[in-house]
Protein backbone atom coordinates (compact mmCIF):
# COMPACT_ATOMS: atom_id res chain seq x y z
CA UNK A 1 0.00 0.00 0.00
CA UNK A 2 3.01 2.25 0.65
CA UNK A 3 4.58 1.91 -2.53
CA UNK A 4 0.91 2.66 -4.67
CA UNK A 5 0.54 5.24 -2.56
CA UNK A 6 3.79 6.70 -3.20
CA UNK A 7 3.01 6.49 -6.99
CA UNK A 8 0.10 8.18 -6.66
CA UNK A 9 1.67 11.37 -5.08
CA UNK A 10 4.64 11.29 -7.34
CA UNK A 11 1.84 11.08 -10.43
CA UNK A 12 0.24 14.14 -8.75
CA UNK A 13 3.25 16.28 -8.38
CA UNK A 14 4.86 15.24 -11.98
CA UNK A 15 1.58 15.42 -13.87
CA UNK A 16 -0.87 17.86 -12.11
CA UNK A 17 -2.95 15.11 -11.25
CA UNK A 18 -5.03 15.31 -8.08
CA UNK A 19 -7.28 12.43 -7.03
CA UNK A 20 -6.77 9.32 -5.15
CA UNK A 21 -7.47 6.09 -5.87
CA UNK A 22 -9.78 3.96 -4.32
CA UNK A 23 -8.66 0.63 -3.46
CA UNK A 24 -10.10 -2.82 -2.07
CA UNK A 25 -7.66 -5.23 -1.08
CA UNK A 26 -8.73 -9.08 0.61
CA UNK A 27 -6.05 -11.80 1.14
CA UNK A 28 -7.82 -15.12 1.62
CA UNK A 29 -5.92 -17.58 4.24
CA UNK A 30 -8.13 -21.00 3.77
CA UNK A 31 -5.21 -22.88 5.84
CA UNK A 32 -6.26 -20.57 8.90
CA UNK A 33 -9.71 -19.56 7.85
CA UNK A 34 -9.63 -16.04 7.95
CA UNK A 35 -9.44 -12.87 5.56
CA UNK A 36 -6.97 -9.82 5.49
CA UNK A 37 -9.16 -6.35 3.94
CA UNK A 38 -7.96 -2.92 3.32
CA UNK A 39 -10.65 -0.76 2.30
CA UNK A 40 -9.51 2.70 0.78
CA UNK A 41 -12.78 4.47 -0.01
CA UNK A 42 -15.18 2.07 -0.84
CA UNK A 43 -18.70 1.26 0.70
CA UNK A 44 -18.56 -1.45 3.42
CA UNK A 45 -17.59 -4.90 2.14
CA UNK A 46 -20.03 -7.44 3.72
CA UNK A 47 -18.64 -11.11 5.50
CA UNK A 48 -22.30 -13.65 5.35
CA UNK A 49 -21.41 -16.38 8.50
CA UNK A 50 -22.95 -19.08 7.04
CA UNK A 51 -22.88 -21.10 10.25
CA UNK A 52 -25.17 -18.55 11.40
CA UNK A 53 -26.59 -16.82 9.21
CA UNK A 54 -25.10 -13.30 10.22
CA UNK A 55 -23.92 -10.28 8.46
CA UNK A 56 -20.61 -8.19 9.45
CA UNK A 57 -20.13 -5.05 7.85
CA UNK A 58 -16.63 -4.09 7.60
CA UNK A 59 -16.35 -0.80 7.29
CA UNK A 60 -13.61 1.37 5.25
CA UNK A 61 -11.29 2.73 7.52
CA UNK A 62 -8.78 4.21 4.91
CA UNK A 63 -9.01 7.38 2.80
CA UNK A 64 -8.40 6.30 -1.25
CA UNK A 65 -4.55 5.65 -1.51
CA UNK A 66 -2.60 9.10 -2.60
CA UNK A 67 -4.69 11.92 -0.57
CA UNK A 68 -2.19 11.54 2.21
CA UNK A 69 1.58 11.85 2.48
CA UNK A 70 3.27 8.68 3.10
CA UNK A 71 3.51 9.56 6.86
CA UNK A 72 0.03 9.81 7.54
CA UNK A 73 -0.94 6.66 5.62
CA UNK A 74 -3.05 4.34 7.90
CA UNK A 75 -2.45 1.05 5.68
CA UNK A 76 -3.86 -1.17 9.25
CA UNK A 77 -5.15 -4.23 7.25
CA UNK A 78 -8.65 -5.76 9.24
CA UNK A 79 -8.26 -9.40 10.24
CA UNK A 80 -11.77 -11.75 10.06
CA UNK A 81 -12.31 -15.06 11.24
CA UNK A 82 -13.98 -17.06 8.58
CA UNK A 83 -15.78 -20.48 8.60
CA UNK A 84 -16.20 -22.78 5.84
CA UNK A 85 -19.57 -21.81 3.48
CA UNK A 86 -18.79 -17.82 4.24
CA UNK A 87 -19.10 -15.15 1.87
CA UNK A 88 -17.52 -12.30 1.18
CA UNK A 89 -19.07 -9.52 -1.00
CA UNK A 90 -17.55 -6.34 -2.10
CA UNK A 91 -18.61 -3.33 -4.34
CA UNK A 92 -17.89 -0.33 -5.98
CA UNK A 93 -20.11 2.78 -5.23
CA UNK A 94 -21.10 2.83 -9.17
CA UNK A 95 -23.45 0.40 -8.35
CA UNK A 96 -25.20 1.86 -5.52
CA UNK A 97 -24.92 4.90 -7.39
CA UNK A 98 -26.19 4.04 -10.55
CA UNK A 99 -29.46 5.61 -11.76
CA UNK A 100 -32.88 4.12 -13.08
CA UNK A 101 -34.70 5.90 -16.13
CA UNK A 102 -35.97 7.86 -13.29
CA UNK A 103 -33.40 9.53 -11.78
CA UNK A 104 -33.09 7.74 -8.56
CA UNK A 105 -30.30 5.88 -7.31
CA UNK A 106 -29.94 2.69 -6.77
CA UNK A 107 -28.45 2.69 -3.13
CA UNK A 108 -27.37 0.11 -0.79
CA UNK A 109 -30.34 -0.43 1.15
CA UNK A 110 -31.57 -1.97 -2.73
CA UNK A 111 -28.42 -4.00 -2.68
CA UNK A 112 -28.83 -5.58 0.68
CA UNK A 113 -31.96 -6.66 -0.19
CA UNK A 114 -30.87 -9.07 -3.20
């Protein structure tokens, strides 16, 4: 995360360029059964316990990579236990942002429902 993030500020320095970059990041462990996320930006990825049939929200806790200096960077990855039969679903906000023919957006509170 350092190093992207580094590219990003040296992009925005040598080009002009000012933005960030959002960024979703999940290591999968299946010998240990659990999950490593960095969220940089994104809406809340979702964990489904299928052993009991419960939702975790987990939250981003990062600003998109290249809006802070390398010294304020909080790149603190979130550790999850996970179970055999779990899910783990991510999006970008251009789904819950994406319009019907009528203007309104889609949001997440459509999205959980599916």
């Amino acid at each position: 995360f350092l190093a992207l993030n580094k590219g990003i500020k040296k992009a925005e320095i040598s080009f002009g360029f000012f933005g960030g970059l959002l960024a979703f990041f999940a290591e999968f462990d299946f010998n240990n059964n659990r999950i490593q996320v960095f969220n940089g930006g994104l809406p809340s990825c979702l964990i489904y316990s299928a052993l009991d049939n419960k939702i975790t929200a987990l939250p981003s806790r990062h600003v998109p990579l290249g809006i802070v200096p390398l010294v304020n960077l909080n790149d603190t990855i979130v550790l999850h236990e996970v179970k055999e039969g779990d899910r783990l679903y991510a999006w970008s906000d251009g789904i819950i942002e994406a319009l019907n023919s009528s203007g309104e957006m889609f949001t997440e509170q459509r999205l959980l429902k599916l």
